[in-house]
Protein backbone atom coordinates (compact mmCIF):
# COMPACT_ATOMS: atom_id res chain seq x y z
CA UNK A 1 -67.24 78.06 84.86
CA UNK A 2 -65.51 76.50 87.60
CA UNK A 3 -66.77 72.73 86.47
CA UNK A 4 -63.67 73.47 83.19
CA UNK A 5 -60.31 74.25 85.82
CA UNK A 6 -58.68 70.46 85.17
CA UNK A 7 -58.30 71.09 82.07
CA UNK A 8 -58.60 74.46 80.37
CA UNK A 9 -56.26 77.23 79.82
CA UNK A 10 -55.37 80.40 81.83
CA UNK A 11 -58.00 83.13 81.74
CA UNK A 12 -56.21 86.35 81.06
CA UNK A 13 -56.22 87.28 84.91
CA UNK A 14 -54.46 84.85 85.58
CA UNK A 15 -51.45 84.91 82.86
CA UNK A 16 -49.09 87.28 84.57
CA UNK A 17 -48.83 85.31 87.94
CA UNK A 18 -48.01 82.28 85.64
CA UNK A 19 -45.68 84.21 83.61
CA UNK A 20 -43.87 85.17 87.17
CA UNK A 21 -43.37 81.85 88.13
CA UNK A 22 -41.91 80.80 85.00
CA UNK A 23 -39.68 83.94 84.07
CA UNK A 24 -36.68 82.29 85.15
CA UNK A 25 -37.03 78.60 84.45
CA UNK A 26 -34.34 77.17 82.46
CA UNK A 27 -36.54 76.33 79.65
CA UNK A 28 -38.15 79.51 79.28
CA UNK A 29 -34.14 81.24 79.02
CA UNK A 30 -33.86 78.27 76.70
CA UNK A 31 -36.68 79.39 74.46
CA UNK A 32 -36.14 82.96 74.59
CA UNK A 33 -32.61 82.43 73.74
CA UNK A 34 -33.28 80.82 70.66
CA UNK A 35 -36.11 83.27 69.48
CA UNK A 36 -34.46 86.35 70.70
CA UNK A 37 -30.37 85.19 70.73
CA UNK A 38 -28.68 89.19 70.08
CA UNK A 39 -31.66 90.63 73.13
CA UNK A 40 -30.26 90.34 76.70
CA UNK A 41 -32.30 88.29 79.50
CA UNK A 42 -33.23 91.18 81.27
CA UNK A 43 -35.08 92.85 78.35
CA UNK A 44 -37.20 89.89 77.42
CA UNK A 45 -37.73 89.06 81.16
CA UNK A 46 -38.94 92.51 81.63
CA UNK A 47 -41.21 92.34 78.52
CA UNK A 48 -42.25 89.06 79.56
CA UNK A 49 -43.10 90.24 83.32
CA UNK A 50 -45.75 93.47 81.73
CA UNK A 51 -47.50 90.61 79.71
CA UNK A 52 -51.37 90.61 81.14
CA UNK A 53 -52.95 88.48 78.51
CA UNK A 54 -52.88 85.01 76.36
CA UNK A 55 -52.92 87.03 73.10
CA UNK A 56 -50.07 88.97 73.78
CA UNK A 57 -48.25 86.00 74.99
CA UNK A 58 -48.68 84.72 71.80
CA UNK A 59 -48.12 87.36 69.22
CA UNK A 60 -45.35 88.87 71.08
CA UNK A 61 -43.01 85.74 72.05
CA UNK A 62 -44.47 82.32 70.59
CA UNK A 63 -45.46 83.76 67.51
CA UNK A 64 -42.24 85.00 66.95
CA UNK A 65 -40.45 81.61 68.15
CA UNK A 66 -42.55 79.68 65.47
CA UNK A 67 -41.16 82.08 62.83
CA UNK A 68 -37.46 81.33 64.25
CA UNK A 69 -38.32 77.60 63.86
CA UNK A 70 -39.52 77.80 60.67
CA UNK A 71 -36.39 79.78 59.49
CA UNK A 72 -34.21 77.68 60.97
CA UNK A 73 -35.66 74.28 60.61
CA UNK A 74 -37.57 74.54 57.06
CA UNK A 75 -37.41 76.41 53.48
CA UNK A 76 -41.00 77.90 54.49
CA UNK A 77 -44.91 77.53 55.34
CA UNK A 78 -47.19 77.51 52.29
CA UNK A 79 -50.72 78.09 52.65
CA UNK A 80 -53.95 77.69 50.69
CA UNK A 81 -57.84 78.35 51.30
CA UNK A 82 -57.39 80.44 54.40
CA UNK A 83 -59.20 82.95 52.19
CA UNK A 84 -62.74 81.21 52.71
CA UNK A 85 -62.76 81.94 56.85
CA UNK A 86 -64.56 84.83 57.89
CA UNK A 87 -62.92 86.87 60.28
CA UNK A 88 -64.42 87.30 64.02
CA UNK A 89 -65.61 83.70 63.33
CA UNK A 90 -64.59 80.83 65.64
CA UNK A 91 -64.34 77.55 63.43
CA UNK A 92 -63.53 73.64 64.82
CA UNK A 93 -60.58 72.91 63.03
CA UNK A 94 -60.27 69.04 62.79
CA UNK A 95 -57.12 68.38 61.28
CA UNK A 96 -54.53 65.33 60.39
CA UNK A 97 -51.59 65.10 62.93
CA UNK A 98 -48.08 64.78 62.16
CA UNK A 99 -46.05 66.56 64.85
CA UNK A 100 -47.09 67.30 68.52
CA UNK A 101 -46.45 70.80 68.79
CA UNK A 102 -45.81 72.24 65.51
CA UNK A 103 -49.07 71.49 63.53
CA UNK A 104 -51.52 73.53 66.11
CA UNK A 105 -48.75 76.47 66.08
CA UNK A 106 -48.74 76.91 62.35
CA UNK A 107 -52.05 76.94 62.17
CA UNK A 108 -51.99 80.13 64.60
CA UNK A 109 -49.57 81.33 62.79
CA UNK A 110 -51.58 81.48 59.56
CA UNK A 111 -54.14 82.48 61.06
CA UNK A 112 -52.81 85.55 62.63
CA UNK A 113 -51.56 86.70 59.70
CA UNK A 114 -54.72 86.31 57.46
CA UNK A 115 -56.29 88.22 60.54
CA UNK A 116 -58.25 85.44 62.13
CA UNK A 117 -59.66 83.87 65.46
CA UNK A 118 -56.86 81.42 66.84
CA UNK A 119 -57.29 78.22 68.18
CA UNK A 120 -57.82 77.01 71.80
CA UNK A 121 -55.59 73.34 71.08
CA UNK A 122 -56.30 69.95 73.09
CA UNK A 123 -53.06 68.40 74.03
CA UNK A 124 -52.63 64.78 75.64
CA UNK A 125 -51.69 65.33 79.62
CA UNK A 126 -49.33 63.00 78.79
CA UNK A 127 -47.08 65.77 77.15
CA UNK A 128 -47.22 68.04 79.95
CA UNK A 129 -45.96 66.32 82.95
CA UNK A 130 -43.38 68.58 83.42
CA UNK A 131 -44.88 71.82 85.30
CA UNK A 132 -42.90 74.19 83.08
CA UNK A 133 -44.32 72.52 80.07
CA UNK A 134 -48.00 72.44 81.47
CA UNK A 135 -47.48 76.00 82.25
CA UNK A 136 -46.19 76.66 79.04
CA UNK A 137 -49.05 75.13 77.23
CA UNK A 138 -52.00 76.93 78.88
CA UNK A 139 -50.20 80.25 78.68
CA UNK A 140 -50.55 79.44 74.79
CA UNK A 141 -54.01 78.25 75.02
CA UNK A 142 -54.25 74.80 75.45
CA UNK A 143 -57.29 72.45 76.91
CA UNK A 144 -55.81 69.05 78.11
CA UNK A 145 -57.40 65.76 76.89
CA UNK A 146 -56.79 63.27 79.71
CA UNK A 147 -54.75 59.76 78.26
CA UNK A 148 -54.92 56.19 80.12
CA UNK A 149 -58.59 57.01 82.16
CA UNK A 150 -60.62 53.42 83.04
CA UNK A 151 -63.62 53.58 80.83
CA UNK A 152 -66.40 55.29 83.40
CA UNK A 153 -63.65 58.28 84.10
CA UNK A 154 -63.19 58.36 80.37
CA UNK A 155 -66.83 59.29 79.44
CA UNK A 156 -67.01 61.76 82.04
CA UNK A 157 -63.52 63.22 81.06
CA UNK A 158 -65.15 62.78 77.07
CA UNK A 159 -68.32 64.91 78.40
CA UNK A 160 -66.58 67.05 80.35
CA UNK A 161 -64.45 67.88 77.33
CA UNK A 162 -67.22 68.30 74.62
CA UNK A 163 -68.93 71.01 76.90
CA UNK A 164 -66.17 73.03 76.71
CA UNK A 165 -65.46 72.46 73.14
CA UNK A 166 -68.77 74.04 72.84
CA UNK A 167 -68.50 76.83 75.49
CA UNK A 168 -65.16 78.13 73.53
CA UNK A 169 -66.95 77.90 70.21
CA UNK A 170 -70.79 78.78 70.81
CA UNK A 171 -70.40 81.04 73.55
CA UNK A 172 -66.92 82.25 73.34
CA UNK A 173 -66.44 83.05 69.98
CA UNK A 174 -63.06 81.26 70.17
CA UNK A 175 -61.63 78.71 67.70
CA UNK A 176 -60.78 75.17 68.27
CA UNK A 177 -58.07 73.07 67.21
CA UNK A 178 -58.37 69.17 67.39
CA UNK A 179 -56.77 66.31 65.97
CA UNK A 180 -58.59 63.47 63.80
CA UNK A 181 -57.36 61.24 65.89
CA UNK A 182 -55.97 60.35 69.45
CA UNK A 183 -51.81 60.82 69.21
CA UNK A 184 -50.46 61.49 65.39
CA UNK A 185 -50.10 59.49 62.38
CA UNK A 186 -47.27 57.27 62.47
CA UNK A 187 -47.53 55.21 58.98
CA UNK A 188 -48.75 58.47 56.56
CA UNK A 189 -51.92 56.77 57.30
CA UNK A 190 -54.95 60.07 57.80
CA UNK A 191 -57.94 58.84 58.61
CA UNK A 192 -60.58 60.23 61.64
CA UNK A 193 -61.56 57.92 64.52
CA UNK A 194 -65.08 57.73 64.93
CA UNK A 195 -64.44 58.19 68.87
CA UNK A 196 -63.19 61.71 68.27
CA UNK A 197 -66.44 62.82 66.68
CA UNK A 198 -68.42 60.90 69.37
CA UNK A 199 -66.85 62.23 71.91
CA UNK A 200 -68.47 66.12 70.15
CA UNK A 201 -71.70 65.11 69.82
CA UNK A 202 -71.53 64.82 73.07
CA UNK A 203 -71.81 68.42 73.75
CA UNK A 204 -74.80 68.76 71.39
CA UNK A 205 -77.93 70.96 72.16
CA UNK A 206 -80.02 70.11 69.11
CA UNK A 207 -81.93 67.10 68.60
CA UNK A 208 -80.71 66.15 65.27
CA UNK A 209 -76.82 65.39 65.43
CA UNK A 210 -75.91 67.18 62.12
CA UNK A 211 -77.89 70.55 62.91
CA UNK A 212 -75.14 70.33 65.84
CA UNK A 213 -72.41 69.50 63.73
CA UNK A 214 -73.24 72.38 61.48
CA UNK A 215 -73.33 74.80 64.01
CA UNK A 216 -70.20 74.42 65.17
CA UNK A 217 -68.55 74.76 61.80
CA UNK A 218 -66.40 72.03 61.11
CA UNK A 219 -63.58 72.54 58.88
CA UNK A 220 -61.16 69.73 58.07
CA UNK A 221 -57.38 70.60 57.47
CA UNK A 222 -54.42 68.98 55.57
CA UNK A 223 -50.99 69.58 56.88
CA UNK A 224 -47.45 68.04 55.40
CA UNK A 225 -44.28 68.12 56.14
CA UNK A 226 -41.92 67.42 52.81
CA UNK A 227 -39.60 65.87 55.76
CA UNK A 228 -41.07 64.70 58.63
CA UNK A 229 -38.73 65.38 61.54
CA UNK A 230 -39.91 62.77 63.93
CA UNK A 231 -39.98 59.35 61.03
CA UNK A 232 -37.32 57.53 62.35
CA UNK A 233 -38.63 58.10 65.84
CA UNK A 234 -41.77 56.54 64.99
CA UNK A 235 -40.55 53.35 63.66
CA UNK A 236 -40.13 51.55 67.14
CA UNK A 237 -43.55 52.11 67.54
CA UNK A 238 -44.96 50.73 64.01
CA UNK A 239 -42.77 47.57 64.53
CA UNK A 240 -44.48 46.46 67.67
CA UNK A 241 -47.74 47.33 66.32
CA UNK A 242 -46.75 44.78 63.13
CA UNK A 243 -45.85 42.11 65.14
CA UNK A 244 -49.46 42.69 67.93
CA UNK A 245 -46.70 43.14 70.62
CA UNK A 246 -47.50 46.31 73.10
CA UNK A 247 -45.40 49.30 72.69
CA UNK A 248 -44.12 50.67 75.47
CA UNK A 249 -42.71 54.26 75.63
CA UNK A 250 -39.42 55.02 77.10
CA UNK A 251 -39.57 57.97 80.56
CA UNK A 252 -38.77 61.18 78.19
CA UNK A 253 -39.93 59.70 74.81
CA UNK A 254 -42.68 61.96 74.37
CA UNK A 255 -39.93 64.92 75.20
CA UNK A 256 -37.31 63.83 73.20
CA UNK A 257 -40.39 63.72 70.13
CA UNK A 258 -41.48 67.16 71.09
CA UNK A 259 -37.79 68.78 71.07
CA UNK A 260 -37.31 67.02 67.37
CA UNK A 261 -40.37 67.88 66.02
CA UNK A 262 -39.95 71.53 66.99
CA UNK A 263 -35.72 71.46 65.74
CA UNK A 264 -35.37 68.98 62.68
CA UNK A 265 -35.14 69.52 59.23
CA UNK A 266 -38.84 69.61 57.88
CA UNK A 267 -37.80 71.82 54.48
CA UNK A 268 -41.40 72.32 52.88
CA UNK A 269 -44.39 72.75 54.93
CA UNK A 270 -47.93 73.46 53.54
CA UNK A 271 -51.48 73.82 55.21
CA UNK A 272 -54.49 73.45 53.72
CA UNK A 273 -58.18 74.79 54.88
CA UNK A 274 -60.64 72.98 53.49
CA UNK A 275 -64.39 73.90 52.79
CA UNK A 276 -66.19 74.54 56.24
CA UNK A 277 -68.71 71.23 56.41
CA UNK A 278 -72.62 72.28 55.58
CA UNK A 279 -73.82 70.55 52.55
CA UNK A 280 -72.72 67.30 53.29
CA UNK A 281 -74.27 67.44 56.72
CA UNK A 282 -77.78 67.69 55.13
CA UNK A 283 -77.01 64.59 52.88
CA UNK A 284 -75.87 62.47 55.77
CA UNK A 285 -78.45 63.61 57.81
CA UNK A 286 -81.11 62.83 55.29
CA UNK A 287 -79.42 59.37 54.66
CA UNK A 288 -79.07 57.77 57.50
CA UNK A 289 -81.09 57.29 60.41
CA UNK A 290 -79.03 56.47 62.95
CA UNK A 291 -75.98 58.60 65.04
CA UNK A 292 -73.48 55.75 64.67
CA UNK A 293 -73.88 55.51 60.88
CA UNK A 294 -73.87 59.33 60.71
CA UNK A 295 -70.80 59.71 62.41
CA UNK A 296 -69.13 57.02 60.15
CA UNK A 297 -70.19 59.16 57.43
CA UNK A 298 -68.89 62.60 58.58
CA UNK A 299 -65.61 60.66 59.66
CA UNK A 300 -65.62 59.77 55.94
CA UNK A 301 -66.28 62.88 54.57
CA UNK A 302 -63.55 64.36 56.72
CA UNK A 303 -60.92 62.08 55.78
CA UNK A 304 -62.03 62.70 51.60
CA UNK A 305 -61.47 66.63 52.49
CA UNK A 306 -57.97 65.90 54.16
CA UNK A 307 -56.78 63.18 51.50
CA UNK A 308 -57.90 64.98 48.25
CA UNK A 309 -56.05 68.21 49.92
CA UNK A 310 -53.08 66.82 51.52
CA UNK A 311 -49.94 68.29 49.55
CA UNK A 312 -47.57 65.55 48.23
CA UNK A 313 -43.39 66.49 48.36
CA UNK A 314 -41.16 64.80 46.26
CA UNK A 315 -40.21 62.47 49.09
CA UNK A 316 -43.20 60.99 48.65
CA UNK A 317 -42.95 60.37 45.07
CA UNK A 318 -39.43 58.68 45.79
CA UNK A 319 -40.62 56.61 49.10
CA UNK A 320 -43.32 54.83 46.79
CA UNK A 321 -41.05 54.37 43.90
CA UNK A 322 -38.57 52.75 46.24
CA UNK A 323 -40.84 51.10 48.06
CA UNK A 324 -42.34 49.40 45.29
CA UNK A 325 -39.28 49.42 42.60
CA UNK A 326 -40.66 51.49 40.01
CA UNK A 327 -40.27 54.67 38.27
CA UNK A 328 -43.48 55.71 38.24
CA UNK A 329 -43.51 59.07 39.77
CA UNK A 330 -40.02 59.69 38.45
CA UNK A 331 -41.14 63.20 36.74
CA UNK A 332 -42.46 64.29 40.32
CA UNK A 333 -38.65 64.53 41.65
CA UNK A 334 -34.68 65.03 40.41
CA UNK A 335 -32.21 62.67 40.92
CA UNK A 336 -30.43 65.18 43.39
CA UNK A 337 -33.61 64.93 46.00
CA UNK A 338 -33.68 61.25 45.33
CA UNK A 339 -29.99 60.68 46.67
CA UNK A 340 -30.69 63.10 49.50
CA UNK A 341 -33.81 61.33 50.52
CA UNK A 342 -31.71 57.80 50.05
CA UNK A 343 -28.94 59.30 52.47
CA UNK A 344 -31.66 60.25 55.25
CA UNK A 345 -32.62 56.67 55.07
CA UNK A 346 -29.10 55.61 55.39
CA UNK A 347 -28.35 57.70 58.03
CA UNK A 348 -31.73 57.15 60.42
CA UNK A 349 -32.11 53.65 59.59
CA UNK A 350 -30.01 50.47 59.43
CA UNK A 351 -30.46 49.25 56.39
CA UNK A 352 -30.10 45.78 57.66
CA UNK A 353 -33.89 45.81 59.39
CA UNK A 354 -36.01 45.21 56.07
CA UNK A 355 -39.04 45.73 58.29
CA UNK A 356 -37.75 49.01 59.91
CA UNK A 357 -36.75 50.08 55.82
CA UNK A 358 -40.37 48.70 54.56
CA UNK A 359 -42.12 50.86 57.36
CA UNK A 360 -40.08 54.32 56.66
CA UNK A 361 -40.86 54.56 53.18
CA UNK A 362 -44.63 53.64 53.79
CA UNK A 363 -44.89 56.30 55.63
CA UNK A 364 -44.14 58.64 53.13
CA UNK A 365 -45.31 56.93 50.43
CA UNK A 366 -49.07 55.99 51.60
CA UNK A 367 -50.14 59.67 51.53
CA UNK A 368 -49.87 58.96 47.47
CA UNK A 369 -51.59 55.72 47.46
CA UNK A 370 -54.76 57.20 49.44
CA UNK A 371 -54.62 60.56 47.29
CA UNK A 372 -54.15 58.65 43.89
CA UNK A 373 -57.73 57.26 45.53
CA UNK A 374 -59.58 59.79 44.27
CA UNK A 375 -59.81 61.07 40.85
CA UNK A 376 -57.88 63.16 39.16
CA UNK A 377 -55.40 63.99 42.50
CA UNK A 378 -51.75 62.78 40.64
């Protein structure tokens, strides 16, 4: 399968020469010191340097990193419907996206521990430059989408891409993580681009589009963070955008996001696994008659899984109270989290910018304007 080597992960034979030429990279003794800070270098280096396979990798160092994250970084990772996978079943997860890193990593982490297939992950090139990170991400199973491509590259890239979505799911028996959307939700905002879905049918073997679709088990996901570590880094970002000027990114920005996402404060964190997609395929199949209109439908049905799921904190009570100057979700939080989400406002953003105040407390509080959508959800 030589056609996949831009942009898939490490086959096992090839994990401990990677792991050799990253044993003693400064990052890696940065990341081992923080998961394993009373163990001396040697013994993790050794432990490291008898690894032979991805799935070791994982369970035996990253797995236990994510734990030291969450300990350190959050009050803990709630989880609900998990118990409607099968196990030895490979599922595409297509899930909302708040933080580059972290949201794919739970997800393994949940799913090891109810006993399940993990995830291959796409991640943007564009977060990988670095050859220790790019290193880093295939040793823990990640397939690189390739950013900024002129349009003919892109639909090859886009093929290329949805063939091996298919290989690690039909043929592989291996799970698939993928985001609704390219890059993560910056205003609270969850909703699937119809490019992402395109961009799978591409893959497809059968002649109707949903028989495809319902092969490859699609099962939406909800993920929140009662804190989002990265909001006040997103803000430069959603002020261009409301004025139409183009955002440029700053040489480490994507970095600097990464190592915040992975060390803030994120206090509650809860992931929800919706109901794998089969029902609703038949309807939109038997409605409507053309691929376009039936991808705007599963994008739709998607995003009503994801809303109607997504878990609301008390900070997003608050945001949409002050945001809009009412007390309307004032049973949903105390007065003590009000003031501390008031001071994390304070301190991340000057209070002088009404558009860069306006924009921080939309972003937590639109995830209860599109759940208070459907009935019944507040």
């Amino acid at each position: 399968m030589q056609k996949f080597d831009s942009i898939r992960p490490y086959y096992d034979a090839e994990v401990n020469e990677a792991i050799h030429t990253a044993v003693n990279h400064p990052m890696m003794k940065a990341l081992m010191g923080f998961t394993f800070p009373d163990v001396d270098d040697e013994v993790w280096k050794n432990q490291l340097k008898k690894t032979h396979s991805i799935r070791d990798f994982q369970c035996n160092f990253i797995y236990q990193s994510v734990q030291k994250v969450l300990a350190k970084s959050s009050e803990g990772l709630t989880t609900s419907g998990f118990e409607k996978l099968e196990k030895n079943t490979s599922y595409l997860f297509i899930s909302n996206h708040r933080d580059i890193i972290l949201d794919t990593s739970l997800l393994n982490v949940a799913l090891f521990d109810h006993g399940l297939v993990m995830t291959a992950s796409a991640i943007g090139d564009n977060l990988v430059q670095k050859s220790f990170l790019k290193t880093l991400s295939k040793l823990n199973r990640n397939f690189l989408v390739l950013r900024g491509l002129p349009p003919r590259e892109l639909l090859e890239s886009s093929k290329l891409m949805s063939e091996y979505i298919a290989q690690l799911l039909l043929r592989e028996n291996r799970s698939v993580w993928i985001a609704q959307r390219e890059g993560r939700t910056k205003d609270g905002n969850d909703a699937t681009h119809s490019g992402v879905l395109k961009m799978l049918a591409m893959g497809s073997d059968e002649a109707s589009l949903m028989d495809y679709f319902k092969k490859i088990k699609i099962v939406p996901v909800s993920i929140s963070y009662e804190y989002d570590p990265t909001d006040a880094l997103k803000m430069p970002q959603l002020i261009a955008e409301a004025k139409n000027e183009i955002y440029i990114k700053e040489k480490n920005e994507d970095f600097v996001t990464l190592l915040s996402g992975i060390i803030g404060q994120k206090k509650r964190i809860h992931i929800h696994i919706g109901d794998v997609l089969n029902k609703e395929l038949d309807v939109i199949k038997t409605e409507f008659d053309n691929n376009n209109k039936q991808i705007q439908a599963l994008a739709q049905v998607i995003d009503d899984s994801i809303l109607q799921s997504y878990m609301l904190w008390p900070t997003n009570y608050i945001a949409y109270d002050l945001l809009h100057k009412t007390d309307k979700y004032k049973n949903y939080y105390t007065e003590n989290e009000k003031s501390l989400f008031e001071r994390r406002l304070e301190m991340k953003i000057d209070e002088n910018n009404s558009q860069m105040v306006e924009s921080f407390l939309a972003m937590y509080a639109n995830p209860v304007v599109n759940k208070s959508k459907y009935e019944n959800a507040v």
